[in-house]
PDB file of N, CA and C in Angstrom:
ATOM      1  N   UNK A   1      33.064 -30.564  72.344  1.00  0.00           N
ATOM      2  CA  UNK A   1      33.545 -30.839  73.683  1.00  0.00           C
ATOM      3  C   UNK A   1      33.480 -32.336  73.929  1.00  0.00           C
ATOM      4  N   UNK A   2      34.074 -32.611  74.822  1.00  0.00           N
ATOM      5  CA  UNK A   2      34.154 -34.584  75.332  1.00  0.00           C
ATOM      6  C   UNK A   2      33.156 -34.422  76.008  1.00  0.00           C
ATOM      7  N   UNK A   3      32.565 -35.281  76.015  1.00  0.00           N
ATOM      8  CA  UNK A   3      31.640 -35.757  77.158  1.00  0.00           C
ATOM      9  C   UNK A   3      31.818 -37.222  76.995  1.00  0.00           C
ATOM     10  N   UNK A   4      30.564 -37.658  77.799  1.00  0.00           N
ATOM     11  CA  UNK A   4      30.342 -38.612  78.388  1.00  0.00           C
ATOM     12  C   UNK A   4      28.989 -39.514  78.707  1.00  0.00           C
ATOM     13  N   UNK A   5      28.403 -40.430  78.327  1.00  0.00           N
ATOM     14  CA  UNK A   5      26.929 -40.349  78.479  1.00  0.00           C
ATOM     15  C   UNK A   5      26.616 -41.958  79.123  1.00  0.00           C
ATOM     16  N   UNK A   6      25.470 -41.798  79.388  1.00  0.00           N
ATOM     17  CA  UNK A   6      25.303 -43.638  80.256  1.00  0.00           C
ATOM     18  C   UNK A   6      23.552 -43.323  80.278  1.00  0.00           C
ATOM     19  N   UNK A   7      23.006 -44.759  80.370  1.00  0.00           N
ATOM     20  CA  UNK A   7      21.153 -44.541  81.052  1.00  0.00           C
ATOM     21  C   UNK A   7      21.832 -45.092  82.937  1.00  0.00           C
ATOM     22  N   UNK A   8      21.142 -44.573  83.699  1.00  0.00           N
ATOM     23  CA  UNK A   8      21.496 -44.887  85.017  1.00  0.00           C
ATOM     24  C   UNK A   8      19.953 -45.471  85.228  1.00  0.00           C
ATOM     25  N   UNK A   9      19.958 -46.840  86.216  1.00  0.00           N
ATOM     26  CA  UNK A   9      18.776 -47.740  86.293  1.00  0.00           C
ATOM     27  C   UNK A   9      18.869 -47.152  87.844  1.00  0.00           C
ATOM     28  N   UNK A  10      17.457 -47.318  88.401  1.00  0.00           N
ATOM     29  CA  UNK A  10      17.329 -47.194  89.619  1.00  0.00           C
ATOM     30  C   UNK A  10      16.435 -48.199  89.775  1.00  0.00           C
ATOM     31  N   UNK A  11      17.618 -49.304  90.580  1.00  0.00           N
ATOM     32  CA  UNK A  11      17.347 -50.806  90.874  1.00  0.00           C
ATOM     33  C   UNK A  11      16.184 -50.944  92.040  1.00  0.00           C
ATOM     34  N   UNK A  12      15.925 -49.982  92.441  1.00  0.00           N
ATOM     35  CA  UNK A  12      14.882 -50.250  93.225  1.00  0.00           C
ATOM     36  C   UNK A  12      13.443 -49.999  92.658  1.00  0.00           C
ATOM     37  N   UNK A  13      13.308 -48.697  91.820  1.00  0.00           N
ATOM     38  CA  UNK A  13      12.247 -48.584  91.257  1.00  0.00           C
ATOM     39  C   UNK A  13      12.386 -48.722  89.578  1.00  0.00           C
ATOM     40  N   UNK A  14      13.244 -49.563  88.978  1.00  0.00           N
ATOM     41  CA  UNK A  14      13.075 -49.633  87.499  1.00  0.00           C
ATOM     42  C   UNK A  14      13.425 -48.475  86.600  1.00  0.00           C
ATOM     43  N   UNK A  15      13.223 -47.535  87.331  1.00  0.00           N
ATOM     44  CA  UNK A  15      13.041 -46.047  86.555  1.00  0.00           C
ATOM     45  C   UNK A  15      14.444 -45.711  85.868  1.00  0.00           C
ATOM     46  N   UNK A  16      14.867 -45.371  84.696  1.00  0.00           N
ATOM     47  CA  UNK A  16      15.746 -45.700  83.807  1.00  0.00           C
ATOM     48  C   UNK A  16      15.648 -43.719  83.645  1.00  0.00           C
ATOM     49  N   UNK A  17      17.515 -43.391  83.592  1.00  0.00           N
ATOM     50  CA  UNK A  17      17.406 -41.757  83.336  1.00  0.00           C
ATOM     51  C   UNK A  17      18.763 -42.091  82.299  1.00  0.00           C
ATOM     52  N   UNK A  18      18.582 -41.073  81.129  1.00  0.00           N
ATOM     53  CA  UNK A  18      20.044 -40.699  80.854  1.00  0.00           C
ATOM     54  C   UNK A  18      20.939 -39.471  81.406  1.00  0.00           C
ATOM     55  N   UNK A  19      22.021 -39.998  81.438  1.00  0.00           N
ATOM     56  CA  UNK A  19      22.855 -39.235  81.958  1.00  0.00           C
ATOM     57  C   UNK A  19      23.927 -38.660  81.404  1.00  0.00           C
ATOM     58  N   UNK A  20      24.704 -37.517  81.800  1.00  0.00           N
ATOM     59  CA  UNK A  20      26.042 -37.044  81.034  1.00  0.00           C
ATOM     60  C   UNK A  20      26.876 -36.258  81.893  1.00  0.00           C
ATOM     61  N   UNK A  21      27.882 -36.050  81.869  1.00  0.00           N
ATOM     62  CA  UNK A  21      28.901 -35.190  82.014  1.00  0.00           C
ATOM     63  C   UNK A  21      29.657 -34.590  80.886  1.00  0.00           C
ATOM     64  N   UNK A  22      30.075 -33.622  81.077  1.00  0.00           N
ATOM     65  CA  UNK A  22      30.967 -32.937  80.384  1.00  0.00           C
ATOM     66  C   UNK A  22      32.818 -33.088  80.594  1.00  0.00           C
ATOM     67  N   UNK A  23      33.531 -33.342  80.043  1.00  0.00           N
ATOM     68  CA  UNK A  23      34.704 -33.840  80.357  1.00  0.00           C
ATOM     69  C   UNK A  23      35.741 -32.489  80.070  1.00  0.00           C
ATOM     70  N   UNK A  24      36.165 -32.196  81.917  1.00  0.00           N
ATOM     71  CA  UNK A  24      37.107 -31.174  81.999  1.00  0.00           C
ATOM     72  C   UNK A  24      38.910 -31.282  81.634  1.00  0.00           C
ATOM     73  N   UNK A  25      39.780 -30.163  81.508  1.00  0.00           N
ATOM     74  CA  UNK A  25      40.580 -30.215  81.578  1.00  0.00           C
ATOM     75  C   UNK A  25      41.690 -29.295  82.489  1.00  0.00           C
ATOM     76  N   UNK A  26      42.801 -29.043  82.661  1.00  0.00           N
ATOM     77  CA  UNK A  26      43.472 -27.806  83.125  1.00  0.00           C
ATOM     78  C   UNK A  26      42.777 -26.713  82.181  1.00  0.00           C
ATOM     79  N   UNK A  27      43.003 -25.778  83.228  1.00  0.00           N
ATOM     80  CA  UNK A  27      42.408 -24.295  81.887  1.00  0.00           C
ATOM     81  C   UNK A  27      43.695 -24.038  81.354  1.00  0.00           C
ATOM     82  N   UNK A  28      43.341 -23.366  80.166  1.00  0.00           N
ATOM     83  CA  UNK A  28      44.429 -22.242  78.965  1.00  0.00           C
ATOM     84  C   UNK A  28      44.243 -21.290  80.050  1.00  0.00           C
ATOM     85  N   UNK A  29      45.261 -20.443  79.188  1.00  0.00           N
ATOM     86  CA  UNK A  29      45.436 -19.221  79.786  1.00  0.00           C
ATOM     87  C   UNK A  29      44.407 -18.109  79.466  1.00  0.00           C
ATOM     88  N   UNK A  30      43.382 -18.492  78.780  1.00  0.00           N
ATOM     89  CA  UNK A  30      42.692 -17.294  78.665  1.00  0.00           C
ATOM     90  C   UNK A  30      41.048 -17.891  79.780  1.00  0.00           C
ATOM     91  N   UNK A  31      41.012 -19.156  79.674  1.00  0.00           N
ATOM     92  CA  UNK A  31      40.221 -19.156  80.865  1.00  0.00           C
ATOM     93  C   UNK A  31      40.413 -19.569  82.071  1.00  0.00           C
ATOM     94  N   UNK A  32      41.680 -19.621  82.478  1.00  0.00           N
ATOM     95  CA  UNK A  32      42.307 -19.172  83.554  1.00  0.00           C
ATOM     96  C   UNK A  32      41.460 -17.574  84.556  1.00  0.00           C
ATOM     97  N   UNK A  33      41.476 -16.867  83.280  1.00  0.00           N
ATOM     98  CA  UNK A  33      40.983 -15.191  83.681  1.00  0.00           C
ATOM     99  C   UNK A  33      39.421 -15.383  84.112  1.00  0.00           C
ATOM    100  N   UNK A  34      38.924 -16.580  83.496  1.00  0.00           N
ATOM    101  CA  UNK A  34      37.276 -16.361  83.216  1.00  0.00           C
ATOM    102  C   UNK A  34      37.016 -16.693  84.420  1.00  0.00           C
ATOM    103  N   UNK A  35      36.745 -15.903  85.134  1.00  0.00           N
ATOM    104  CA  UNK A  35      36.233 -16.653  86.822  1.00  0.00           C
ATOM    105  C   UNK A  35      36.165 -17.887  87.001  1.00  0.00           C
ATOM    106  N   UNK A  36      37.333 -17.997  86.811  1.00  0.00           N
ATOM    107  CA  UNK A  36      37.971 -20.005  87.204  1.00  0.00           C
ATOM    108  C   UNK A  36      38.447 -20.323  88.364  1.00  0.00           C
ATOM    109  N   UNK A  37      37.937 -20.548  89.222  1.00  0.00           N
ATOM    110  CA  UNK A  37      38.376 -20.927  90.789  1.00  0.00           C
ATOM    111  C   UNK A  37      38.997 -22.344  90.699  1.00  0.00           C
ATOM    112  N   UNK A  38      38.631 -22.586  89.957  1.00  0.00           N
ATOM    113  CA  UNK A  38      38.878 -24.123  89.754  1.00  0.00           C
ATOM    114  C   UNK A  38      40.292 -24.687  89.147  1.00  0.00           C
ATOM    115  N   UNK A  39      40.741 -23.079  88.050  1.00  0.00           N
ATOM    116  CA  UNK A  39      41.067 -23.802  86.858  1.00  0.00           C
ATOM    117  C   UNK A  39      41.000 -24.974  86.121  1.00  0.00           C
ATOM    118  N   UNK A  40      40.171 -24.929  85.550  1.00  0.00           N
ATOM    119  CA  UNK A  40      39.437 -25.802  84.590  1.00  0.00           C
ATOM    120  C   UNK A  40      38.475 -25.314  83.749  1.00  0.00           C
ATOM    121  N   UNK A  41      38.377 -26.143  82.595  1.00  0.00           N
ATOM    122  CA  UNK A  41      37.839 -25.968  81.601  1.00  0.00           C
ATOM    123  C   UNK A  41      37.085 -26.673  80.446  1.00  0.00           C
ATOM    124  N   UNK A  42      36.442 -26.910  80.111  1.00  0.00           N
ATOM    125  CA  UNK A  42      35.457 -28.185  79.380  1.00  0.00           C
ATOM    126  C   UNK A  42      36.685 -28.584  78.214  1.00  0.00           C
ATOM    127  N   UNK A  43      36.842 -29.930  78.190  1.00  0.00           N
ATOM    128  CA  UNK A  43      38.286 -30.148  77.067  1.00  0.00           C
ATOM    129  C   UNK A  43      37.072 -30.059  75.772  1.00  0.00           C
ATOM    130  N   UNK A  44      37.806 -29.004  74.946  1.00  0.00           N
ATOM    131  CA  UNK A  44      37.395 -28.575  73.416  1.00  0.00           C
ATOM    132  C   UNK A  44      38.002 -29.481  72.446  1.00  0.00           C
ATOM    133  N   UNK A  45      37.270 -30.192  71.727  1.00  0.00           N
ATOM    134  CA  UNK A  45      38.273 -31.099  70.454  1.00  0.00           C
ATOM    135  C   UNK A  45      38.140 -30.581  69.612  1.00  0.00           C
ATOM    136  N   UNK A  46      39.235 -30.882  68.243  1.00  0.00           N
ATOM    137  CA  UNK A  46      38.842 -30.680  67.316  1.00  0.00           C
ATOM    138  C   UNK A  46      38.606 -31.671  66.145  1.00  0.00           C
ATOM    139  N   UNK A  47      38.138 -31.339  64.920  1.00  0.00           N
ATOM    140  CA  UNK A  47      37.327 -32.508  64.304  1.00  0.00           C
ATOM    141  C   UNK A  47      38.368 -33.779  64.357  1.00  0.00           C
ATOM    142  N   UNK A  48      39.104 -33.951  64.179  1.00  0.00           N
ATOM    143  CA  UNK A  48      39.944 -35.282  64.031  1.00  0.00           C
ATOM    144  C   UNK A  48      39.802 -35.599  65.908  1.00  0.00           C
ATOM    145  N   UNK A  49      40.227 -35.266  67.066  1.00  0.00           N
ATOM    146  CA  UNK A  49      40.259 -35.642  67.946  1.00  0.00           C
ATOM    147  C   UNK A  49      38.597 -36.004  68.524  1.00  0.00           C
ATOM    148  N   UNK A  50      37.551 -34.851  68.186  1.00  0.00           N
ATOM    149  CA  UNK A  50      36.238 -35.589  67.713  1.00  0.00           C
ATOM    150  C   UNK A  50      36.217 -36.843  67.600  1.00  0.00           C
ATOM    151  N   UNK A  51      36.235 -37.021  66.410  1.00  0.00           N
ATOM    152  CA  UNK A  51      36.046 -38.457  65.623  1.00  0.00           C
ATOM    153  C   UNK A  51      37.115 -39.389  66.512  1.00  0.00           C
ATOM    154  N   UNK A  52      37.540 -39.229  67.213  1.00  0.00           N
ATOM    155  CA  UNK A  52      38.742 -40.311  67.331  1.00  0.00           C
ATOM    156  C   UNK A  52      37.567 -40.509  68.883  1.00  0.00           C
ATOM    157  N   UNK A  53      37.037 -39.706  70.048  1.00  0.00           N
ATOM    158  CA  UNK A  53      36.870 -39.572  71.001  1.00  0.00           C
ATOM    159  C   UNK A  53      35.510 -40.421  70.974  1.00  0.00           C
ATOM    160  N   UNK A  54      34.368 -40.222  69.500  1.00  0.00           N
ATOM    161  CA  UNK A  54      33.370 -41.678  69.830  1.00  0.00           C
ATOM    162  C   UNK A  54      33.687 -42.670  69.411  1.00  0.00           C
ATOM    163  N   UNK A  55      34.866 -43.243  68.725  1.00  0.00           N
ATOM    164  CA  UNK A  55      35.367 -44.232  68.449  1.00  0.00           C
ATOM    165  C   UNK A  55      35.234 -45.272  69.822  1.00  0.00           C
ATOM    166  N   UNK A  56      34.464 -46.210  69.744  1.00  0.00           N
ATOM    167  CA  UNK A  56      34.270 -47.058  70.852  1.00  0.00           C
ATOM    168  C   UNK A  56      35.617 -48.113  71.077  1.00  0.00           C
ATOM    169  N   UNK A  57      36.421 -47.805  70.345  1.00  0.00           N
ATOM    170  CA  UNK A  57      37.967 -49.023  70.687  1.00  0.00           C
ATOM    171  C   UNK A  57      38.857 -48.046  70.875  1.00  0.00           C
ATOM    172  N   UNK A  58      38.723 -46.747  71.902  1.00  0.00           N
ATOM    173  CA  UNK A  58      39.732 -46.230  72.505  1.00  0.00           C
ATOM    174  C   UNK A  58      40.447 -46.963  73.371  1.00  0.00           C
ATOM    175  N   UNK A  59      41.588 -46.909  73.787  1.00  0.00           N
ATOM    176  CA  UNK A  59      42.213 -47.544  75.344  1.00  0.00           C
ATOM    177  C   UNK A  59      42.074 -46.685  76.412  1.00  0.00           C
ATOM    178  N   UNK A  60      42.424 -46.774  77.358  1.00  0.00           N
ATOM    179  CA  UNK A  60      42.762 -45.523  78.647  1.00  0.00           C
ATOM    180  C   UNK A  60      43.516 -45.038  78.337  1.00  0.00           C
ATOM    181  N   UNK A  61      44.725 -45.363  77.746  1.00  0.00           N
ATOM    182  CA  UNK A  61      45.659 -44.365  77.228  1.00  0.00           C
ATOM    183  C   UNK A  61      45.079 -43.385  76.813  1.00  0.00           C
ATOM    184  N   UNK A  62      44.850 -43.679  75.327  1.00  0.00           N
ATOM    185  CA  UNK A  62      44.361 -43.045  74.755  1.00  0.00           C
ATOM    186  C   UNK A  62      42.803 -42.050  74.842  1.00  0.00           C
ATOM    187  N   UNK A  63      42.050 -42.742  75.857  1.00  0.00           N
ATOM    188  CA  UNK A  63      41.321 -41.761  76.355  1.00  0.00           C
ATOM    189  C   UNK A  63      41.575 -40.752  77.565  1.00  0.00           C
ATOM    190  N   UNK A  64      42.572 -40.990  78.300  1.00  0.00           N
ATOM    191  CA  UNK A  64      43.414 -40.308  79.071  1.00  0.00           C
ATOM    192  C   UNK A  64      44.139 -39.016  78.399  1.00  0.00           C
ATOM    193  N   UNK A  65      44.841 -38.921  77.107  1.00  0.00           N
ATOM    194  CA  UNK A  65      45.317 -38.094  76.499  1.00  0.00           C
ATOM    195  C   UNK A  65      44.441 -37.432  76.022  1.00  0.00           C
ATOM    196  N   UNK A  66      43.453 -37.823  75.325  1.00  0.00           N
ATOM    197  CA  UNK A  66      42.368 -36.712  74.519  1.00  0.00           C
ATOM    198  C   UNK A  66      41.776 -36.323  75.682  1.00  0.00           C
ATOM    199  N   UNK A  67      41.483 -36.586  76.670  1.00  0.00           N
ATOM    200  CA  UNK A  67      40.435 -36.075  77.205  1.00  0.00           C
ATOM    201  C   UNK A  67      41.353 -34.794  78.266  1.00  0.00           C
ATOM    202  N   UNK A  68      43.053 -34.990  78.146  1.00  0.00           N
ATOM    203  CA  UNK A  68      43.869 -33.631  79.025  1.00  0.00           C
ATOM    204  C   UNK A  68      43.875 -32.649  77.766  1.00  0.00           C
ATOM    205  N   UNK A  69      43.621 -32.686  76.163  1.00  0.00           N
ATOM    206  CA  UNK A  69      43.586 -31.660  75.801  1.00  0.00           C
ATOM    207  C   UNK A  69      43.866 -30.301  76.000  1.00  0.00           C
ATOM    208  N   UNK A  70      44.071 -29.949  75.782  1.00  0.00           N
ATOM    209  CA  UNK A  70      43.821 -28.109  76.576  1.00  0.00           C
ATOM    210  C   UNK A  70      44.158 -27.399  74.964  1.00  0.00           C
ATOM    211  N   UNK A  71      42.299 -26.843  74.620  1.00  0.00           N
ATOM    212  CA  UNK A  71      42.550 -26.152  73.315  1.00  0.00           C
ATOM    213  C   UNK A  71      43.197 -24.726  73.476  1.00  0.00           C
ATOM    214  N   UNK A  72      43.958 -24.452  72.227  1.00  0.00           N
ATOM    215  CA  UNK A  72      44.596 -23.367  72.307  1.00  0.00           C
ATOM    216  C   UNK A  72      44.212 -21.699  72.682  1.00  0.00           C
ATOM    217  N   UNK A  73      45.038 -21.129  73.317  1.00  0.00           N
ATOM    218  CA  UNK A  73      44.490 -20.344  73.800  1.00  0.00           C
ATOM    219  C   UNK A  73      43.854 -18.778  72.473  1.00  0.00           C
ATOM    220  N   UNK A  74      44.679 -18.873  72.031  1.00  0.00           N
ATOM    221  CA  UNK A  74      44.920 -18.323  70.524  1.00  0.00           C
ATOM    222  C   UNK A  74      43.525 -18.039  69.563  1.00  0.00           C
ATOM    223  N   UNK A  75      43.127 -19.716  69.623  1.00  0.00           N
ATOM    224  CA  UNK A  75      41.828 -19.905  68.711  1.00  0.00           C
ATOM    225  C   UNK A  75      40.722 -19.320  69.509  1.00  0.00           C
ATOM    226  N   UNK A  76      40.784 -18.954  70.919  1.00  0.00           N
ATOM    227  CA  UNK A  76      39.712 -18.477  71.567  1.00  0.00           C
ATOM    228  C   UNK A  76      39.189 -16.937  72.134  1.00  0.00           C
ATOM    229  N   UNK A  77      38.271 -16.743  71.738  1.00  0.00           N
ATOM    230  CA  UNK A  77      38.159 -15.141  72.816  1.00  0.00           C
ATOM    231  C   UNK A  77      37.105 -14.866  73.691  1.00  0.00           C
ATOM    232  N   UNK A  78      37.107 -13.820  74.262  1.00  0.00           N
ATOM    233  CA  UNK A  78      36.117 -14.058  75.315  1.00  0.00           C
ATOM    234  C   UNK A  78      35.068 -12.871  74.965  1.00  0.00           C
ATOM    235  N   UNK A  79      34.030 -12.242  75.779  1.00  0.00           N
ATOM    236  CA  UNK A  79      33.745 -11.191  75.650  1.00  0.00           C
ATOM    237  C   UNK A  79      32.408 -11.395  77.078  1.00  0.00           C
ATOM    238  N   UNK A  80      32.369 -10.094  77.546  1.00  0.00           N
ATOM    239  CA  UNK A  80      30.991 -10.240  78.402  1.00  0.00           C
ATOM    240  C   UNK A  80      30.211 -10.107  78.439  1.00  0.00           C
ATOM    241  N   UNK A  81      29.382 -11.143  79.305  1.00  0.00           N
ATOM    242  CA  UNK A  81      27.383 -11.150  78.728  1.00  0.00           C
ATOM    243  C   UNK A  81      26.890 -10.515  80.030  1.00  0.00           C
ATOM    244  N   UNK A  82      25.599  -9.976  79.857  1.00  0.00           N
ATOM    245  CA  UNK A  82      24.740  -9.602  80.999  1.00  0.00           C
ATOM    246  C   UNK A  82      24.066 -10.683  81.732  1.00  0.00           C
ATOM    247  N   UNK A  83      24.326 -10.274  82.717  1.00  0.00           N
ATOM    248  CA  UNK A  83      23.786 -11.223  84.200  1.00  0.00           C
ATOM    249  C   UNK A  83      22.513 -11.697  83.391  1.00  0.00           C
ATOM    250  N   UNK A  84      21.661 -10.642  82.742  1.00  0.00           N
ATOM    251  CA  UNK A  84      20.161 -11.162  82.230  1.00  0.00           C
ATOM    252  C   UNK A  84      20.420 -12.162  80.880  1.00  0.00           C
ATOM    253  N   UNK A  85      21.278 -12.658  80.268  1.00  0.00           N
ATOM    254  CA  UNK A  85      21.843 -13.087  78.843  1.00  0.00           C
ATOM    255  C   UNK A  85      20.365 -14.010  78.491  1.00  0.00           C
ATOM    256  N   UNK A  86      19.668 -14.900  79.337  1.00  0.00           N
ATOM    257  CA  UNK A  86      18.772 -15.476  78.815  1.00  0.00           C
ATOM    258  C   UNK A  86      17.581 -14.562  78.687  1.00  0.00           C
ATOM    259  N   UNK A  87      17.369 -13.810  79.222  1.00  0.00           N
ATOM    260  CA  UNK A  87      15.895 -13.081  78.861  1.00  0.00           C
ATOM    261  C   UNK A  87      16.167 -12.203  77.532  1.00  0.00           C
ATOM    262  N   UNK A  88      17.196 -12.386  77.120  1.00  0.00           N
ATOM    263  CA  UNK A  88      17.417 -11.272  75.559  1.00  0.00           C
ATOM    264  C   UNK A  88      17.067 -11.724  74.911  1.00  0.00           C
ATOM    265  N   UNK A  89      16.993 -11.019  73.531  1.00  0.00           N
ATOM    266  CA  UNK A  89      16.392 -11.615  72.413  1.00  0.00           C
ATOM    267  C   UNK A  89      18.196 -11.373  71.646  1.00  0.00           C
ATOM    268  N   UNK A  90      19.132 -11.398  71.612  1.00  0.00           N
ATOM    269  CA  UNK A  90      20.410 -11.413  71.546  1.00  0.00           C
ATOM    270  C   UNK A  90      21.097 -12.011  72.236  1.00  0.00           C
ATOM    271  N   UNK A  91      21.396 -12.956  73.422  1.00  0.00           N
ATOM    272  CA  UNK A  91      22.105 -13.690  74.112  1.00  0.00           C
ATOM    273  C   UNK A  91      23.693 -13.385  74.143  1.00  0.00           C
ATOM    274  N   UNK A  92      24.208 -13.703  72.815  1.00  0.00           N
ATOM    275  CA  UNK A  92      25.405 -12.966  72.759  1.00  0.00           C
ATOM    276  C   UNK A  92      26.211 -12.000  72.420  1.00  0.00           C
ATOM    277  N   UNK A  93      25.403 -11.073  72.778  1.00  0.00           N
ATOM    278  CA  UNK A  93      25.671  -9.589  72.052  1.00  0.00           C
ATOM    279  C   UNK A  93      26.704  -9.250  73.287  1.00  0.00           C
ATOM    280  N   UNK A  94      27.665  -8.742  72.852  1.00  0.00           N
ATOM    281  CA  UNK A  94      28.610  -8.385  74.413  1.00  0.00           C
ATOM    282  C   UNK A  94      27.883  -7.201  74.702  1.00  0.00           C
ATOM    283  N   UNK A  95      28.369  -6.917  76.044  1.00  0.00           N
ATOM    284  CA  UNK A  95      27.678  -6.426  77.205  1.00  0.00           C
ATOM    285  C   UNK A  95      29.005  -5.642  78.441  1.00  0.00           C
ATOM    286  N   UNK A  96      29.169  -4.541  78.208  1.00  0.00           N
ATOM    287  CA  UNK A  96      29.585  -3.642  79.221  1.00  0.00           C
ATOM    288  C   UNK A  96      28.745  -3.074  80.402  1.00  0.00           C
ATOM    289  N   UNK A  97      29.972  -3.774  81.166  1.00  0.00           N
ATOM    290  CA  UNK A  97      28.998  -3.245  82.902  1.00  0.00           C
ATOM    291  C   UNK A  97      29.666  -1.576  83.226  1.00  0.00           C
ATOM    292  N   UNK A  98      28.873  -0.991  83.888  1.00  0.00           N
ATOM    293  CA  UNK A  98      29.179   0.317  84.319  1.00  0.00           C
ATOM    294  C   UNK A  98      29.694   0.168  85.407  1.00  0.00           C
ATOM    295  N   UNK A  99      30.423   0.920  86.025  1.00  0.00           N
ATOM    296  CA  UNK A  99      30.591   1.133  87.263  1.00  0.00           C
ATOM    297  C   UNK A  99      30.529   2.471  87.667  1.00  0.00           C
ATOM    298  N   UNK A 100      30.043   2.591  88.984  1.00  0.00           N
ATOM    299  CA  UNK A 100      29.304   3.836  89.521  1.00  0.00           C
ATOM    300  C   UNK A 100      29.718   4.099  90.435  1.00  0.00           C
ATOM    301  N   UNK A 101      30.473   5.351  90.567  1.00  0.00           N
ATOM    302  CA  UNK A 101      31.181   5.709  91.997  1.00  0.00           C
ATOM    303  C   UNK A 101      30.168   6.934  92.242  1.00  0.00           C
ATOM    304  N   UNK A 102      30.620   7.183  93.871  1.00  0.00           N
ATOM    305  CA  UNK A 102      29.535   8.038  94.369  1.00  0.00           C
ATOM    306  C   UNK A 102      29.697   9.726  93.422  1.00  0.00           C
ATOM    307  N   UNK A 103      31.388   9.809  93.328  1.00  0.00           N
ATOM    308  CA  UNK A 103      31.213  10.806  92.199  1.00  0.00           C
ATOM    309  C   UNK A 103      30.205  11.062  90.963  1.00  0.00           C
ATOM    310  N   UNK A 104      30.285   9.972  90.371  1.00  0.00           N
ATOM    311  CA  UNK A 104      29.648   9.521  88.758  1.00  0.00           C
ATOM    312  C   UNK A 104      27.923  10.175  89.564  1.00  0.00           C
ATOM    313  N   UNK A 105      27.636   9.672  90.112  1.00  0.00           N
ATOM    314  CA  UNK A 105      25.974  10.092  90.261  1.00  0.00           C
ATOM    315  C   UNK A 105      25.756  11.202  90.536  1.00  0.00           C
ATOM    316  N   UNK A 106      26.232  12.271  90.774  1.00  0.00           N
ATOM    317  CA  UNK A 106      26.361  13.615  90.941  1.00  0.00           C
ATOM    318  C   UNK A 106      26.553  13.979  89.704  1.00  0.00           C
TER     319      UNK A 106
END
């Protein structure tokens, strides 16, 4: 993914933090679906656009273009995790939610 990184000084007290962002793009069409209010999506590189993106003698151009990316929708899939995904000892094991109508409990 692009990002972005800096130390931010806090001129009043010295105190020095690093910092980052993650660098978005329009969403694909498949996370379009992913509860995207936003549409948007973290721009995904790949190894050549990688390597080109810490290259410190980018222009704006050129960091303007890599960073609208939008990886293909094709190379990607989705699947769903449980609300609990960090307390598993599996994280990404997909995960089907039930749904329960007042019928079903009878």
């Amino acid at each position: 993914m692009a990002g972005v990184w800096n130390t931010w000084t806090n001129h009043q007290t010295g105190e020095m933090k690093n910092s980052f962002g993650i660098i978005t793009t329009e969403a694909n069409e498949l996370m379009r679906k992913v509860h995207n209010i936003k549409n948007r999506m973290p721009t995904i590189l790949n190894d050549d656009l990688a390597n080109s993106w810490v290259n410190e003698n980018l222009n704006e151009k050129q960091i303007t273009e890599i960073a609208a990316t939008q990886f293909d929708t094709n190379k990607m899939s989705a699947h769903t995790v449980a609300k609990s995904f960090q307390q598993s000892n599996n994280p990404c094991e997909k995960f089907e939610y039930k749904i329960f109508t007042p019928q079903s409990l009878f």
